[in-house]
Protein backbone atom coordinates (compact mmCIF):
# COMPACT_ATOMS: atom_id res chain seq x y z
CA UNK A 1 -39.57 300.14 60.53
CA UNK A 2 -41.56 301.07 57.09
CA UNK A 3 -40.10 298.19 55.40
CA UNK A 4 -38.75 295.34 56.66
CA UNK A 5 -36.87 294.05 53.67
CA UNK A 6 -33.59 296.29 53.94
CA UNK A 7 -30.75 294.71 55.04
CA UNK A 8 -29.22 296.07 58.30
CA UNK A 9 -25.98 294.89 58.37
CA UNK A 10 -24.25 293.19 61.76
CA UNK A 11 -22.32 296.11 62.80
CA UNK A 12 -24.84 298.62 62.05
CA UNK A 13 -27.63 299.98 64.15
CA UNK A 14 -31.18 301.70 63.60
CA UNK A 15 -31.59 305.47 65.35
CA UNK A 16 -35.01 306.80 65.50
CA UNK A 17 -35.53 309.93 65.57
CA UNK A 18 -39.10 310.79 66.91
CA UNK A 19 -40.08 314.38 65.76
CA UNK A 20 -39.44 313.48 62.30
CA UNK A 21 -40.25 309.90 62.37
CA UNK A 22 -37.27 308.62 60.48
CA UNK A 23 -35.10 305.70 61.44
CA UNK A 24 -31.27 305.90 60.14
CA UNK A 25 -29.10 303.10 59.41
CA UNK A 26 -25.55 303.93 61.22
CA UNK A 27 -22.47 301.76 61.83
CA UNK A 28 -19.75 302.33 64.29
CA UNK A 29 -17.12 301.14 61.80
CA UNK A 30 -18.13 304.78 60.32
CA UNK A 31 -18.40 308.47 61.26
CA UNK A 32 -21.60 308.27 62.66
CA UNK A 33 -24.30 311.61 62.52
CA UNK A 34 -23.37 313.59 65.21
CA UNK A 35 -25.49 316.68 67.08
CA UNK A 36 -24.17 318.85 64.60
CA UNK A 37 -26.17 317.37 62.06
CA UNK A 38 -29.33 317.27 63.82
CA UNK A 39 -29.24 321.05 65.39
CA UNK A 40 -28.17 321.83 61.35
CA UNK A 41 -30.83 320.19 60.36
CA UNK A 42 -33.15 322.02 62.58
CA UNK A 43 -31.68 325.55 61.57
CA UNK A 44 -32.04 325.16 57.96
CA UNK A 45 -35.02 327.08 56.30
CA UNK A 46 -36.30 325.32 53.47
CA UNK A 47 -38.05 327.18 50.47
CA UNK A 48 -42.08 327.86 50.80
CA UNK A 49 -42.60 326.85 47.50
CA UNK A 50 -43.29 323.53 46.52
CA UNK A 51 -40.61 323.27 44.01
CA UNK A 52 -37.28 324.10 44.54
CA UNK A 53 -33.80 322.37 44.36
CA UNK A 54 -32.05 321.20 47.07
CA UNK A 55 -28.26 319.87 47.39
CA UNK A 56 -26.51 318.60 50.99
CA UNK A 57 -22.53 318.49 50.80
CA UNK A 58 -20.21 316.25 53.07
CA UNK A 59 -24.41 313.97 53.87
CA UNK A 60 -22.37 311.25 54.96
CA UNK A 61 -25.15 308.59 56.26
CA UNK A 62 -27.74 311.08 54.64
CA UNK A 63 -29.25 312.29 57.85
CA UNK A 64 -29.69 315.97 57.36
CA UNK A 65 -31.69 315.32 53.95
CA UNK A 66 -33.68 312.34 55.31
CA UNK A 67 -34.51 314.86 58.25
CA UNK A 68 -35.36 317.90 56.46
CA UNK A 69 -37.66 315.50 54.28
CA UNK A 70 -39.87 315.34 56.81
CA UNK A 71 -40.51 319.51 55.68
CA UNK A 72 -41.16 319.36 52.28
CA UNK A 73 -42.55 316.62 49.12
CA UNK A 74 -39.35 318.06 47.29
CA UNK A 75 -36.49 316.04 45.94
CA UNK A 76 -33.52 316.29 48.14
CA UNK A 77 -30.25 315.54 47.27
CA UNK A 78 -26.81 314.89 49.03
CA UNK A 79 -23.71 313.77 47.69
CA UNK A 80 -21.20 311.89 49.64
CA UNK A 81 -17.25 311.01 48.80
CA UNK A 82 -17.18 307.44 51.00
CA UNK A 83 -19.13 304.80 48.98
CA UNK A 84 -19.89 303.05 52.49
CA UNK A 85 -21.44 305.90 53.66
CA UNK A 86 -23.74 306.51 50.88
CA UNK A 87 -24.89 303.09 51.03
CA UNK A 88 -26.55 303.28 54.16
CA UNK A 89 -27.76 306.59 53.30
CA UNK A 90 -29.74 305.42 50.15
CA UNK A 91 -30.79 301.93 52.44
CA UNK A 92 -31.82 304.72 54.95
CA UNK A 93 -34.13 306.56 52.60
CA UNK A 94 -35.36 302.77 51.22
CA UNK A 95 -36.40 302.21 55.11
CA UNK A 96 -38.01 305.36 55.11
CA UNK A 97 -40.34 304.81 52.30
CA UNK A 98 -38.13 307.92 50.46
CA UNK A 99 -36.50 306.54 48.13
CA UNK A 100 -38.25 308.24 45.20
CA UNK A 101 -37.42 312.05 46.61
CA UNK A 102 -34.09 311.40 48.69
CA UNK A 103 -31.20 310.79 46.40
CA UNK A 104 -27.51 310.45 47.08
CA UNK A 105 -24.50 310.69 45.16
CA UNK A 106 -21.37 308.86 46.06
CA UNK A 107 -18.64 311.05 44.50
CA UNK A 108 -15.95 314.03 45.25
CA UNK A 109 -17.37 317.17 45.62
CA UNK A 110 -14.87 318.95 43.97
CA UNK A 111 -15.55 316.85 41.00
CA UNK A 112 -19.07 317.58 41.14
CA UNK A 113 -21.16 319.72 38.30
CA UNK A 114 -24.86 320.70 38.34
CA UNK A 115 -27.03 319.42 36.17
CA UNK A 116 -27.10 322.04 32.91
CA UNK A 117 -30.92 323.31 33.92
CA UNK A 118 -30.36 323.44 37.50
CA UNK A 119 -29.48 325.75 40.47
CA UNK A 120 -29.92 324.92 43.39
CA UNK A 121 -31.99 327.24 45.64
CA UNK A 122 -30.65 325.58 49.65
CA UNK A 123 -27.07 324.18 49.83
CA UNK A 124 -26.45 322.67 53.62
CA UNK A 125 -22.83 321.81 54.59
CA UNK A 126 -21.95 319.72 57.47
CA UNK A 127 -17.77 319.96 56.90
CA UNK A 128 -15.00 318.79 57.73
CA UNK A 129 -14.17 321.11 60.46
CA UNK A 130 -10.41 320.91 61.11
CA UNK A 131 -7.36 322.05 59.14
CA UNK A 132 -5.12 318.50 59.08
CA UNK A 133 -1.57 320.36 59.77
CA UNK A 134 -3.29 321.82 63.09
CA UNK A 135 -4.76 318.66 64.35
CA UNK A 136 -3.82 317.35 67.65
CA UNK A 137 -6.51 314.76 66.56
CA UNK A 138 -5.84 310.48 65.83
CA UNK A 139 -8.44 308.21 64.27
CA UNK A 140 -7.42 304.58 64.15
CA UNK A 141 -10.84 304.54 61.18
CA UNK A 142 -9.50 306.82 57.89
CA UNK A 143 -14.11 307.45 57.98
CA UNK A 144 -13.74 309.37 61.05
CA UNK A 145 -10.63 311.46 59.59
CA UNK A 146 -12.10 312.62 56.36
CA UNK A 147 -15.51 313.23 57.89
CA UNK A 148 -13.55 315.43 60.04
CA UNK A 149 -10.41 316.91 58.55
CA UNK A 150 -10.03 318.66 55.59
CA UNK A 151 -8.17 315.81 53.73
CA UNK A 152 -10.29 315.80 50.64
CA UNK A 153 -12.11 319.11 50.88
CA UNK A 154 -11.18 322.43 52.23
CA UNK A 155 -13.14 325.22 53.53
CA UNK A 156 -12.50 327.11 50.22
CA UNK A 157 -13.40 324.54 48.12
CA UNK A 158 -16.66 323.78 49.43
CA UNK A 159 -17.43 327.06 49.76
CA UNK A 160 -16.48 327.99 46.13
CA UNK A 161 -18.14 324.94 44.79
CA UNK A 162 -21.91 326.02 46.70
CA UNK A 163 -20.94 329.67 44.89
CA UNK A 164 -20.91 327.78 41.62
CA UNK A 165 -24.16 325.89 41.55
CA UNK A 166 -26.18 328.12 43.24
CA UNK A 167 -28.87 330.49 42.14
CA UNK A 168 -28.94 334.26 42.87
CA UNK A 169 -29.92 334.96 46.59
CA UNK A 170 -29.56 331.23 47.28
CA UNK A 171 -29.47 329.80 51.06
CA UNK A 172 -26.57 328.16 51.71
CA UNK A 173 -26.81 326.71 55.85
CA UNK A 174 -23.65 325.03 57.16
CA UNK A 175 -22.36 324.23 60.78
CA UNK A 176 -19.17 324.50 62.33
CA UNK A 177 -16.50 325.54 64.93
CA UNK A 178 -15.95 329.79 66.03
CA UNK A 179 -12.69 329.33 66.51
CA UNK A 180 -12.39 329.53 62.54
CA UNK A 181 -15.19 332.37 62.03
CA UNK A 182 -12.59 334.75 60.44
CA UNK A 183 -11.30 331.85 57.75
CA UNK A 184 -15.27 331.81 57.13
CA UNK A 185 -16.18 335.51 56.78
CA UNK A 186 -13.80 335.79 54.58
CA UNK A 187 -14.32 332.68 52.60
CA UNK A 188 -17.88 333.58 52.47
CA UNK A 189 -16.84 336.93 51.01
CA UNK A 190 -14.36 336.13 48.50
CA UNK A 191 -17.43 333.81 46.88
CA UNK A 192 -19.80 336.67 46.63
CA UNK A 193 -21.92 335.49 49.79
CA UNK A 194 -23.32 337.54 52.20
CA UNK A 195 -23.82 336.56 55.87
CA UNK A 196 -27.26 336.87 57.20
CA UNK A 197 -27.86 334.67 60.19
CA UNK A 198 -25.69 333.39 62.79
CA UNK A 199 -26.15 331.06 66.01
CA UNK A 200 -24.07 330.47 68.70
CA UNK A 201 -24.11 326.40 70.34
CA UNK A 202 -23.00 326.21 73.79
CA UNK A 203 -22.54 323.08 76.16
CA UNK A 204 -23.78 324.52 79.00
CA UNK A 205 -24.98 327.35 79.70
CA UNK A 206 -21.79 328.80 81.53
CA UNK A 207 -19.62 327.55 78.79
CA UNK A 208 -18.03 329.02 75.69
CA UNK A 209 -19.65 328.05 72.50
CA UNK A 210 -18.17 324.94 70.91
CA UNK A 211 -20.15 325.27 67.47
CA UNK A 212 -21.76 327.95 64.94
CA UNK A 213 -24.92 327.60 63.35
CA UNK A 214 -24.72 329.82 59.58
CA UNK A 215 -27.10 331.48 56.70
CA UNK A 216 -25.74 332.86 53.78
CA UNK A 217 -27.10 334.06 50.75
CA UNK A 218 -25.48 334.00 47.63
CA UNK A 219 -25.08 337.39 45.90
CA UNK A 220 -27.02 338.61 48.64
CA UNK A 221 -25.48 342.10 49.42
CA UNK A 222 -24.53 343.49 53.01
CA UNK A 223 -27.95 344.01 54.49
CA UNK A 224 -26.69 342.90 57.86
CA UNK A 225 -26.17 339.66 60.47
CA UNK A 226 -28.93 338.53 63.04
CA UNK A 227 -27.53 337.06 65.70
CA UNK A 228 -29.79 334.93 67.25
CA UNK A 229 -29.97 333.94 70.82
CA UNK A 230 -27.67 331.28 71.76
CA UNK A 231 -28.87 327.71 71.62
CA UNK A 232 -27.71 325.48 75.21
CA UNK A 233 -27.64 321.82 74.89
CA UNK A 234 -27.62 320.53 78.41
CA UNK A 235 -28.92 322.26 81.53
CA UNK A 236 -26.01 322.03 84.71
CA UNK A 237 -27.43 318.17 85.18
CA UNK A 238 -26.37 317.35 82.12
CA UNK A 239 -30.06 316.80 81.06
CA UNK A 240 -31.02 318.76 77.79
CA UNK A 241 -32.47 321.56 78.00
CA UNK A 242 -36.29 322.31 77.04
CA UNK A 243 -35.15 323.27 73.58
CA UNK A 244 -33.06 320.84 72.68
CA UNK A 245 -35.56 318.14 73.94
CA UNK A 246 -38.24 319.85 71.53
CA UNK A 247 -35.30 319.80 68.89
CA UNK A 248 -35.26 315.78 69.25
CA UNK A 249 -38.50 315.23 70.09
CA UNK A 250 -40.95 317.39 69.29
């Protein structure tokens, strides 16, 4: 711990994760970061140069900025709609000695406008994944719901709202489930953003994939989709395979 005078609450717990040395602040009372953060996290190609600007949507506890902090001596953003949530984000980046680079906002994205002299260059998106009329899903903690069902914010709207603070050829990198790829392609479209890289997450090897990895670039043209080789989690032990140990580890 780099310093020892933020409060960790009772019901909340410190995560370390090694490769990037950062400890989180997470509470099971919450949604709590989830391997779809961290394998976003690791997807997501920052800028090369040294100044650029940087918004996460949906950063919950903050961990796909803190992570990607580790990267760059930028100033990353996210901006968060459950005040709780944000809290131990910013308490996160405190612990972290980050403070000064890692900023959250607690608001509603939809209500959110850039700053006049800004556009930002990465957007990362970890969503809500799943539409609430189709849900066979109950959560007795309303957290867990909206970090997971589009209550608050739909596909569209997140999508529309990267389209409208982004620069020209702009990264946006978001995760999320194949079983709605042709809601995104065409989401994706409508906003004027092209799709460039794509990565299918499997559970096992001999399982379908259960998660997308995406790149898009705003205004970007058609110049084609990589499809990169699939990433497997765990090997038929149920241990993690090589990459996903270097993923977490390093």
């Amino acid at each position: 711990m780099k310093h020892s005078e933020v409060a960790i609450e009772a019901n909340e717990r410190l995560d370390y994760f090694q490769r990037e040395d950062i400890h989180l602040i997470q509470s099971k009372a919450f949604f709590t970061s989830s391997l779809d953060a961290i394998l976003l996290a690791d997807f997501t190609q920052l800028p090369v140069n040294k100044t650029f600007h940087y918004i996460d949507f949906c950063s919950g506890n903050g961990v796909i900025p803190l992570l990607l902090s580790a990267r760059t001596q930028a100033t990353l953003q996210g901006i968060e709609i459950q005040a709780p949530l944000v809290d131990m984000a910013r308490r996160s980046a405190q612990l972290n000695g980050l403070a000064e680079r890692v900023e959250f906002l607690q608001m509603d994205l939809n209500d959110f406008k850039r700053p006049q002299d800004v556009l930002y260059d990465c957007v990362t998106c970890n969503p809500p994944y799943f539409l609430v009329e189709q849900s066979r899903e109950t959560h007795q903690l309303d957290s867990h719901a909206i970090a997971r069902h589009e209550i608050y914010l739909t596909l569209e709207q997140w999508i529309q709202k990267a389209s409208q603070v982004m620069r020209s050829k702009g990264k946006l990198f978001f995760v999320h489930r194949p079983e709605r790829l042709d809601q995104i392609f065409q989401t994706l479209l409508k906003y004027h953003f092209s799709i460039h890289r794509i990565r299918f997450v499997h559970p096992k090897v001999d399982r379908q994939a259960n998660t997308i990895l995406v790149e898009a670039i705003y205004g970007g043209g058609l110049s084609g989709v990589k499809i990169e080789p699939p990433l497997v989690v765990h090997e038929a032990n149920s241990e993690y395979t090589e990459e996903m140990k270097e993923i977490y580890y390093g």
